[in-house]
C-alpha atoms as a PDB file:
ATOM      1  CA  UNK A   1       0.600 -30.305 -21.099  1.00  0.00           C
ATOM      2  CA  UNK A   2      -2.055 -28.477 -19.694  1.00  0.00           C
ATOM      3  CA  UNK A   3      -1.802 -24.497 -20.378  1.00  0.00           C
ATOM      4  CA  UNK A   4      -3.039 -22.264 -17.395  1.00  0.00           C
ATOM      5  CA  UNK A   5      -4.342 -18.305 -17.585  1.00  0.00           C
ATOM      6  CA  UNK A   6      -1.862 -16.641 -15.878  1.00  0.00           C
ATOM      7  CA  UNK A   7      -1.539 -12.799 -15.229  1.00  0.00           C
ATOM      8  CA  UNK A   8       1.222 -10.470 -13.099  1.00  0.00           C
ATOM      9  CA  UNK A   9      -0.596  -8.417 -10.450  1.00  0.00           C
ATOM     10  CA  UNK A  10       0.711  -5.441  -7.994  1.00  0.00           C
ATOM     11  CA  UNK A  11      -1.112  -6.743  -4.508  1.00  0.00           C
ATOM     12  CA  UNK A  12      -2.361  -3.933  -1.999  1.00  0.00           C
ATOM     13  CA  UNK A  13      -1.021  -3.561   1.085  1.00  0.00           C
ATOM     14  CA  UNK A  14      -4.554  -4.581   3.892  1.00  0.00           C
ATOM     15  CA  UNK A  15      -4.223  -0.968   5.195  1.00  0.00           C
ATOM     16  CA  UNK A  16      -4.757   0.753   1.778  1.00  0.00           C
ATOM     17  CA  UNK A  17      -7.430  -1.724   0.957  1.00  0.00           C
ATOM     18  CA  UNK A  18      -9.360  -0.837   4.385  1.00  0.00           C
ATOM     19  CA  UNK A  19      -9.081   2.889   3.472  1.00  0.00           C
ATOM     20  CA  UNK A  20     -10.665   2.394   0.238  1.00  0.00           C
ATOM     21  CA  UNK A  21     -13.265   0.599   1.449  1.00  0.00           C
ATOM     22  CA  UNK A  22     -14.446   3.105   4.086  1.00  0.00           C
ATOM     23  CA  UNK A  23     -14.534   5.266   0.748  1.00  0.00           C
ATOM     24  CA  UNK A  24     -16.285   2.919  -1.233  1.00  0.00           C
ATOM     25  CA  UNK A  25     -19.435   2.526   1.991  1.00  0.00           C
ATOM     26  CA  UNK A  26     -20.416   5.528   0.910  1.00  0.00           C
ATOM     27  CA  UNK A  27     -20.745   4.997  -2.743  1.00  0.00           C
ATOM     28  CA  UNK A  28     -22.054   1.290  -3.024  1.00  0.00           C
ATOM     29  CA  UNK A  29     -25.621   1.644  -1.480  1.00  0.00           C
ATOM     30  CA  UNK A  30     -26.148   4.157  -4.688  1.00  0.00           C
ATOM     31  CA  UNK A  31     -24.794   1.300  -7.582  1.00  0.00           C
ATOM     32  CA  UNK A  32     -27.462  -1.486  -6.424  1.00  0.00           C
ATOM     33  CA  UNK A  33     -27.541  -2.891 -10.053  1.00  0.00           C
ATOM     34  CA  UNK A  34     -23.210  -2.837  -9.974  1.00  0.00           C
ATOM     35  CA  UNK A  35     -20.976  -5.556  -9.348  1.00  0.00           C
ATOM     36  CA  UNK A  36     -18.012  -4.669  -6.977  1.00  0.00           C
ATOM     37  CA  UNK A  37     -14.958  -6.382  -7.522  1.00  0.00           C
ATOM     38  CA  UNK A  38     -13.873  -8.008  -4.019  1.00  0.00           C
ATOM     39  CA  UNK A  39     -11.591  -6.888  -2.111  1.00  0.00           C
ATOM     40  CA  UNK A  40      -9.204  -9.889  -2.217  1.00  0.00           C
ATOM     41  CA  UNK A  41      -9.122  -9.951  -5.845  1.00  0.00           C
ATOM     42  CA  UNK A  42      -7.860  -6.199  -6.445  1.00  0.00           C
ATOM     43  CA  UNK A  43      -4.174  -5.602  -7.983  1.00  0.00           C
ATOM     44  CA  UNK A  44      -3.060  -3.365 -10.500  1.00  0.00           C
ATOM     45  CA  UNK A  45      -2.023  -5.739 -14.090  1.00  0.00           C
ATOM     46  CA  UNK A  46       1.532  -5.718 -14.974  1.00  0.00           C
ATOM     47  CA  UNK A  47       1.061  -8.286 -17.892  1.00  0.00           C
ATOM     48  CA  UNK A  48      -1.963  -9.551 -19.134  1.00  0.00           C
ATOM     49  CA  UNK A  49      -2.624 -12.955 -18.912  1.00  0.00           C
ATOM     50  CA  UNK A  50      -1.051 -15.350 -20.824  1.00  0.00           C
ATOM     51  CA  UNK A  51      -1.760 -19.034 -21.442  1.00  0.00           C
ATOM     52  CA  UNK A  52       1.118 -21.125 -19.879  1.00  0.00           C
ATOM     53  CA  UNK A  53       1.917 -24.717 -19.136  1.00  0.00           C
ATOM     54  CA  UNK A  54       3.952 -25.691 -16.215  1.00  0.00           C
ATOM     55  CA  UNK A  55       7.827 -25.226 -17.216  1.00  0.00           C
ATOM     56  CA  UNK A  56       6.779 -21.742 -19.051  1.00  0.00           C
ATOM     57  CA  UNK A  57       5.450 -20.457 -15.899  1.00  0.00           C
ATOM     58  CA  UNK A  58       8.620 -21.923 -13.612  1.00  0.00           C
ATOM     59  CA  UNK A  59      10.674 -20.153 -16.467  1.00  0.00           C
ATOM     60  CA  UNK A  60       8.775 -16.488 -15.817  1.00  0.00           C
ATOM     61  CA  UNK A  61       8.990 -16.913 -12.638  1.00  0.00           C
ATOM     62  CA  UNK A  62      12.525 -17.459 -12.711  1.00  0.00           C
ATOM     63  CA  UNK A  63      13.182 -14.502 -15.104  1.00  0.00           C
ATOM     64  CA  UNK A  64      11.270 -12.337 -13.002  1.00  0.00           C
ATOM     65  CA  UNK A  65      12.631 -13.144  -9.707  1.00  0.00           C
ATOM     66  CA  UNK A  66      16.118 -12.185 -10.815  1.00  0.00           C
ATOM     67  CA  UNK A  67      15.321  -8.836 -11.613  1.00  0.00           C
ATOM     68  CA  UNK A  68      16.523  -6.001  -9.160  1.00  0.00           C
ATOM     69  CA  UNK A  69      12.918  -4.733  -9.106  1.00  0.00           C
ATOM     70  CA  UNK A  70      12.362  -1.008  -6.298  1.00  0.00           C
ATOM     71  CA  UNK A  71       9.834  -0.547  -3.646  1.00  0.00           C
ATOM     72  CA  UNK A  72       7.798   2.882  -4.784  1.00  0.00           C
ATOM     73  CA  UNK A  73       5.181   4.402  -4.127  1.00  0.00           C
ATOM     74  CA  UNK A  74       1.646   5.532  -5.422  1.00  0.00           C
ATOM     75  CA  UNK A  75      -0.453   8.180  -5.166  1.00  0.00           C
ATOM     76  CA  UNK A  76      -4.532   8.135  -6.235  1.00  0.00           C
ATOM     77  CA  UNK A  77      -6.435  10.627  -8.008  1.00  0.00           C
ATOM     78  CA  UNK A  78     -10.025   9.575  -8.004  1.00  0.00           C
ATOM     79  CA  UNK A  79     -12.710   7.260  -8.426  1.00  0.00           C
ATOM     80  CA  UNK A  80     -14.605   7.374 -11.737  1.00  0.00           C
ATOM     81  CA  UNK A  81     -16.572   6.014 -14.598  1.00  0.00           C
ATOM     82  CA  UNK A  82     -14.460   3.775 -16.749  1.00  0.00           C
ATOM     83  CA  UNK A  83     -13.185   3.548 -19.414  1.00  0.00           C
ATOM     84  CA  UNK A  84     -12.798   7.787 -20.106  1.00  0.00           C
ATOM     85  CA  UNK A  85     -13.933   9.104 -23.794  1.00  0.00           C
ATOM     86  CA  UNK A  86     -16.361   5.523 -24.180  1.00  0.00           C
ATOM     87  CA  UNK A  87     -19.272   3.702 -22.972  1.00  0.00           C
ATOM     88  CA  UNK A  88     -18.895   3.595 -19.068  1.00  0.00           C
ATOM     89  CA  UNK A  89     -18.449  -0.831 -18.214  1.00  0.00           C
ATOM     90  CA  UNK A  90     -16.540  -0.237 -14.958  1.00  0.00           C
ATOM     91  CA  UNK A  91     -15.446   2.292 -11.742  1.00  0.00           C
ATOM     92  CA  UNK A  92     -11.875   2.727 -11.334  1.00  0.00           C
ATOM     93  CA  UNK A  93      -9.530   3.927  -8.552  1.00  0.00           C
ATOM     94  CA  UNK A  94      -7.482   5.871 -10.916  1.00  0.00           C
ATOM     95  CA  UNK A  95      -3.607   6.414  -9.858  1.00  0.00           C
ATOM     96  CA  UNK A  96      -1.549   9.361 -10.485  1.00  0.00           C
ATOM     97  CA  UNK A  97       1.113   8.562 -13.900  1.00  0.00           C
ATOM     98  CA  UNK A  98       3.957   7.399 -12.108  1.00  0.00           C
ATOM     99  CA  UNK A  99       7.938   6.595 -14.008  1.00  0.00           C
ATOM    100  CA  UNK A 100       8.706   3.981 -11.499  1.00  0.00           C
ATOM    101  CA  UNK A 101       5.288   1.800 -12.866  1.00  0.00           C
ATOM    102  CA  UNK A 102       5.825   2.246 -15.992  1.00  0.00           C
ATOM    103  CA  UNK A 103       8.805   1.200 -15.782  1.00  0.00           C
ATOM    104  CA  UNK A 104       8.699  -1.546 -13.647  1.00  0.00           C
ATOM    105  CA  UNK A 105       5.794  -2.350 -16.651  1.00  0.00           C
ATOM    106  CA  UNK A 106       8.738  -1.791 -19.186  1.00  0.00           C
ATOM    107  CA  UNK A 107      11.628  -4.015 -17.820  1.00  0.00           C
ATOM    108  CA  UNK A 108       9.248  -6.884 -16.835  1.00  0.00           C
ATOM    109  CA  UNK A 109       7.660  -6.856 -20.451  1.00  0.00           C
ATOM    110  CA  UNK A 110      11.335  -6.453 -22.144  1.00  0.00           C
ATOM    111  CA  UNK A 111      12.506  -9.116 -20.236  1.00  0.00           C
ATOM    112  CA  UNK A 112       9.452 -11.713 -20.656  1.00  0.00           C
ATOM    113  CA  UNK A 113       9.573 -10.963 -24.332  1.00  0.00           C
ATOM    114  CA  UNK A 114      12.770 -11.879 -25.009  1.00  0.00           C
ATOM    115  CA  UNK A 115      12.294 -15.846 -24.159  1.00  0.00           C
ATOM    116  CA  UNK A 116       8.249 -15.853 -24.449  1.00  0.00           C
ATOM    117  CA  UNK A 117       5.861 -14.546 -27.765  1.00  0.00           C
ATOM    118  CA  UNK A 118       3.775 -12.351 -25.354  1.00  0.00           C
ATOM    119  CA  UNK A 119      -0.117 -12.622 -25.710  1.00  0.00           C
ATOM    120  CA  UNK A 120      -2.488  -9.520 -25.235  1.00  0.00           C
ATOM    121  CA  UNK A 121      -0.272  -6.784 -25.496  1.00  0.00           C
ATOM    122  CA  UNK A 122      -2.020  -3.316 -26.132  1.00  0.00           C
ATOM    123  CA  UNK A 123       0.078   0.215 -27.188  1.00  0.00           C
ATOM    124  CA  UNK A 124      -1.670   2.688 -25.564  1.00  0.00           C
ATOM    125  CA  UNK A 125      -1.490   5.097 -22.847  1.00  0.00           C
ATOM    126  CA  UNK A 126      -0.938   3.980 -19.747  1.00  0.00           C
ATOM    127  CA  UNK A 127      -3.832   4.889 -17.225  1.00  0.00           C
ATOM    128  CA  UNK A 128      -2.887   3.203 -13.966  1.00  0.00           C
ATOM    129  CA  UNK A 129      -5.896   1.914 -12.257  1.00  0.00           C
ATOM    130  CA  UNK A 130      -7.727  -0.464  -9.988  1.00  0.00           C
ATOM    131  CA  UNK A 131     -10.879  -1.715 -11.450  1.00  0.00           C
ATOM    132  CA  UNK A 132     -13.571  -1.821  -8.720  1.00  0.00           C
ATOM    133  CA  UNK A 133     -16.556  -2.302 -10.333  1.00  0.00           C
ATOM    134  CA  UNK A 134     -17.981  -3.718 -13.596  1.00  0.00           C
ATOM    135  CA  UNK A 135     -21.576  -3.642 -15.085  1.00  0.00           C
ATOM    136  CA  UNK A 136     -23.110  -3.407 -18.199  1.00  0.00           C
ATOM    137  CA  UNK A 137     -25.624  -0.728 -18.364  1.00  0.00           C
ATOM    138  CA  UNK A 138     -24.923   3.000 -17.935  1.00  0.00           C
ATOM    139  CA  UNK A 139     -27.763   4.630 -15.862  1.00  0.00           C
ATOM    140  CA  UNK A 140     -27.664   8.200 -16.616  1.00  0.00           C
ATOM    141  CA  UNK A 141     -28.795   9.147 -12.864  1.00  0.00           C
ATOM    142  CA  UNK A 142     -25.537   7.729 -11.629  1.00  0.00           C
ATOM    143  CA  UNK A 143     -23.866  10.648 -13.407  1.00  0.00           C
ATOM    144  CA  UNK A 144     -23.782  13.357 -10.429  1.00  0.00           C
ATOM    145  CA  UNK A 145     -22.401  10.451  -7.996  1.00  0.00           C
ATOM    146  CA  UNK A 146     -18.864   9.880  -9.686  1.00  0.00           C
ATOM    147  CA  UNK A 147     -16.265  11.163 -10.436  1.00  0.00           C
ATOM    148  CA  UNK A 148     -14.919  12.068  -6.608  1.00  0.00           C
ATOM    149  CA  UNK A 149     -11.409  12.903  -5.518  1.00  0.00           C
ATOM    150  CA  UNK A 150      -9.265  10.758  -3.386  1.00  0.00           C
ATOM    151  CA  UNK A 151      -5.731  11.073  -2.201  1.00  0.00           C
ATOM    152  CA  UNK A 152      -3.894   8.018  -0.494  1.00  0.00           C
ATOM    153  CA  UNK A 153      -0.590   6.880  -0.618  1.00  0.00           C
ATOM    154  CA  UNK A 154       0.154   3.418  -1.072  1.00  0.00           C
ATOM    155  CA  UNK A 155       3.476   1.557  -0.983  1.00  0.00           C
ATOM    156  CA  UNK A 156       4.050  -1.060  -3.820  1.00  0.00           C
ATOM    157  CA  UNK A 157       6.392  -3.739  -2.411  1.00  0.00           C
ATOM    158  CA  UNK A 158       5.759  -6.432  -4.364  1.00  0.00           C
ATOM    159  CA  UNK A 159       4.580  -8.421  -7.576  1.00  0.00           C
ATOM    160  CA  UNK A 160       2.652 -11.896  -7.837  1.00  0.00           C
ATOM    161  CA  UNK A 161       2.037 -14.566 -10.100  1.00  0.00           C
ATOM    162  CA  UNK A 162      -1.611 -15.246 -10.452  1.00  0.00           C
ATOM    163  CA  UNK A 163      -3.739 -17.896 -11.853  1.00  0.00           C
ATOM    164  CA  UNK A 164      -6.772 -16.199 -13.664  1.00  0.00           C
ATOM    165  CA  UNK A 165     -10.116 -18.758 -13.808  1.00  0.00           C
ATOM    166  CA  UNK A 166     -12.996 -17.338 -16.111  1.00  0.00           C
ATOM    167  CA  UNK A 167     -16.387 -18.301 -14.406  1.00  0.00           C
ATOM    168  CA  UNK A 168     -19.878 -16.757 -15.585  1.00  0.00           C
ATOM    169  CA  UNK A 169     -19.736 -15.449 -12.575  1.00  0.00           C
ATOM    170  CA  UNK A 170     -16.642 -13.431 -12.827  1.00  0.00           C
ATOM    171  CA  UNK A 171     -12.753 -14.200 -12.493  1.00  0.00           C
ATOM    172  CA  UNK A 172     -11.476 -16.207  -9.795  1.00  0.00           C
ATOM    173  CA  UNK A 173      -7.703 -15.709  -8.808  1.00  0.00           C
ATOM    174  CA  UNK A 174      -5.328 -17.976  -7.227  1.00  0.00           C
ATOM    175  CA  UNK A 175      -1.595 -16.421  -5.830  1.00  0.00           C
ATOM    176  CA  UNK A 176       1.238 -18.939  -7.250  1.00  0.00           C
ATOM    177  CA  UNK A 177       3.970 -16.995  -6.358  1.00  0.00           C
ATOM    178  CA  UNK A 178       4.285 -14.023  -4.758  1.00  0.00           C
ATOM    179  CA  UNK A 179       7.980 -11.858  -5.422  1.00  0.00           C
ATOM    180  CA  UNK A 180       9.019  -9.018  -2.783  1.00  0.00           C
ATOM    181  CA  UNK A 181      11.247  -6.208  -3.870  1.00  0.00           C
END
């Protein structure tokens, strides 16, 4: 049975993607050599992806739907050079720490991993962000344009199922299954 590369994403509300975008007008024309992420594809990860055939997905999907997942909120911090303390590869929207993420992160992982031998998964601290941008080469002039402060609120209502396809030219997503709180 065919396995498919399938990730859990927090969506954006169109609103909050609109307001970043008016941000990110200003910044763009000075990254010519960067590739922005598009807007349709940004989310926040909630489990990395995992290689799945057809019934394991049906069962995740099942296991996830039945959990009594909250509406919250979340607040962002900045936009900056990514990721901090190593060589810059990407701009982030970087989100306040935030209990109800994590552990929304926590229950969906404890759950997952009691039925499923979860791929991918990194300890570390958690550093909730939207990646934006990605490139490969660190120009040192770009160094007095980021970081820059940003506060919006955004309203996190829901989690999806997406299918992840690796192209040279970047990931392409596909929504399976989208689960409101």
């Amino acid at each position: 049975m065919e396995k498919k590369r399938i990730f859990l994403a927090i969506p954006f509300e169109e609103k909050f993607k609109q307001e970043i975008s008016k941000v990110l007008l200003n910044i763009k024309p000075k990254f010519k050599e960067i590739r922005f992420i598009p807007q349709n594809y940004w989310h926040l990860t909630i489990l990395p992806p995992q290689y799945l055939n057809d019934s394991e997905l049906n069962k995740m999907i099942e296991l996830v739907q039945n959990l009594k997942l909250k509406k919250f909120k979340l607040k962002t911090n900045k936009i900056a050079f990514a990721p901090f303390n190593s060589n810059y590869r990407m701009i982030w929207l970087v989100f306040n720490n935030n209990q109800e993420f994590v552990s929304l992160k926590q229950e969906i992982f404890e759950t997952l991993n009691k039925e499923f031998k979860l791929e991918r998964i990194v300890e570390r601290e958690e550093i909730i962000h939207l990646t934006l941008a990605r490139f490969n080469f660190f120009n040192k002039n770009w160094s007095n344009i980021l970081p820059i402060t940003l506060t919006k609120e955004v309203d996190i209502t829901k989690i999806e199922f997406w299918k992840s396809n690796l192209k040279r030219t970047g990931a392409e997503y596909e929504i399976l299954k989208t689960i409101k709180f």
